[in-house]
Protein backbone atom coordinates (compact mmCIF):
# COMPACT_ATOMS: atom_id res chain seq x y z
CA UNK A 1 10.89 15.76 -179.35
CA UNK A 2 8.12 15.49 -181.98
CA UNK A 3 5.84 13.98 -179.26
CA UNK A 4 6.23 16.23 -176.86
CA UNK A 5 5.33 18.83 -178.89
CA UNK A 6 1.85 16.47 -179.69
CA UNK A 7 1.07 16.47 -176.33
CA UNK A 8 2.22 20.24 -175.12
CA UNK A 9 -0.58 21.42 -178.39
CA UNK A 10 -3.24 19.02 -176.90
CA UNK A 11 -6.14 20.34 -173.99
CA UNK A 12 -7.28 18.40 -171.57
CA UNK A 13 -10.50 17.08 -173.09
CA UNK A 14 -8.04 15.62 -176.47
CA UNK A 15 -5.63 14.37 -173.64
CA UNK A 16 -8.07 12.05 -171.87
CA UNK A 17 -9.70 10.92 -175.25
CA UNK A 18 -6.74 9.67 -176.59
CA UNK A 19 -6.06 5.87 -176.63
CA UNK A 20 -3.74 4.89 -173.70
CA UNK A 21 -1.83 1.57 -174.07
CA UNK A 22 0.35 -0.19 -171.62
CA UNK A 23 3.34 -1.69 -171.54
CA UNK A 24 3.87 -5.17 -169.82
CA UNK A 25 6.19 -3.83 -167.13
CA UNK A 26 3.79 -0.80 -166.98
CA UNK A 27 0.73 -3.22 -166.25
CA UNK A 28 2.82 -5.60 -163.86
CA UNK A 29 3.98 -2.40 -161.76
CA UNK A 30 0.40 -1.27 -161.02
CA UNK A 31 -0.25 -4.86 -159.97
CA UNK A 32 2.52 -4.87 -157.54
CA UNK A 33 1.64 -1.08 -156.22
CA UNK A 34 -1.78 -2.32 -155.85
CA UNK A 35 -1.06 -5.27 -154.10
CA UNK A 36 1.28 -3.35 -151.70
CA UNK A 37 -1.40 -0.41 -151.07
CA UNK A 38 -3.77 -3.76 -149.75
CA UNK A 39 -1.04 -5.07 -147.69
CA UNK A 40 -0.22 -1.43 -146.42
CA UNK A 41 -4.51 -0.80 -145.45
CA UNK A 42 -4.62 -4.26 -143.97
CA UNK A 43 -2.05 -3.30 -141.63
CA UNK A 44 -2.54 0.06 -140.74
CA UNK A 45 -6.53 0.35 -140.54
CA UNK A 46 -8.36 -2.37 -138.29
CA UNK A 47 -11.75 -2.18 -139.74
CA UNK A 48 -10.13 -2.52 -143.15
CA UNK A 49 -8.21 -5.90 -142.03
CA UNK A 50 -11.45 -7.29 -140.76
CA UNK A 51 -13.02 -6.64 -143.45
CA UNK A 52 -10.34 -8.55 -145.87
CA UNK A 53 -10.21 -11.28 -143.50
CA UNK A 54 -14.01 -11.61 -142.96
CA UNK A 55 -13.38 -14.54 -146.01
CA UNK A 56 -11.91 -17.89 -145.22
CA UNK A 57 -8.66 -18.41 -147.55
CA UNK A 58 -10.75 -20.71 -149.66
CA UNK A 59 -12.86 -18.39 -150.55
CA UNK A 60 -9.92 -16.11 -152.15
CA UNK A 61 -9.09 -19.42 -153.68
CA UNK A 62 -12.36 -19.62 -155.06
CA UNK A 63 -12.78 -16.06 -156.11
CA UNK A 64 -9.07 -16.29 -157.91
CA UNK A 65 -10.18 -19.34 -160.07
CA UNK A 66 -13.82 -18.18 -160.87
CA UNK A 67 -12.41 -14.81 -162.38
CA UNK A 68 -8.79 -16.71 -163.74
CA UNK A 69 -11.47 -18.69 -165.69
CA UNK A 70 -13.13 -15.82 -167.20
CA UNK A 71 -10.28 -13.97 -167.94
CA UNK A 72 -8.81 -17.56 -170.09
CA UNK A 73 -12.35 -17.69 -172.06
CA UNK A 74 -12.42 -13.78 -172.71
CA UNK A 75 -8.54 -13.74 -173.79
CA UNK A 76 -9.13 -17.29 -176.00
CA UNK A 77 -12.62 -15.10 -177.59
CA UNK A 78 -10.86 -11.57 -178.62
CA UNK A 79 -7.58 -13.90 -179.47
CA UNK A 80 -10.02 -15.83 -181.90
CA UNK A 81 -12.20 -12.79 -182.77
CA UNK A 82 -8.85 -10.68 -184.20
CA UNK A 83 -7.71 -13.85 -186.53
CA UNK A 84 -10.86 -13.80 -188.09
């Protein structure tokens, strides 16, 4: 009850200031919605599907490692950066 009072006493510009965090399920649900909008535009809107298909599959392969591999180094940095 406490924090809904918080945020009912809060305008706008305090609102969109404040520090948002995310929960895990909250983070793997916007993956999933995200994924489905994709599927959803690929199917519905030609120009969209040719556009997502103008790659061969290896290059999604390629993309997916190249940024999997920066996202490893950046986690194993901060990870390191907080012990310190």
């Amino acid at each position: 009850m406490r924090k809904e009072r918080r945020y009912l006493k809060m305008n706008l510009k305090q609102w969109l200031e404040m520090d948002m965090t995310f929960k895990y399920f909250e983070i793997k649900f916007i993956i999933i919605i995200t994924l489905l909008l994709t599927l959803l535009l690929i199917n519905i809107w030609p120009r969209f599907r040719n556009d997502a298909l103008e790659f061969g599959w290896y290059g999604y392969l390629i993309l997916i490692a190249i940024i999997s591999i920066i996202w490893i180094i950046w986690k194993k940095y901060w990870s390191r950066k907080e012990n310190i």
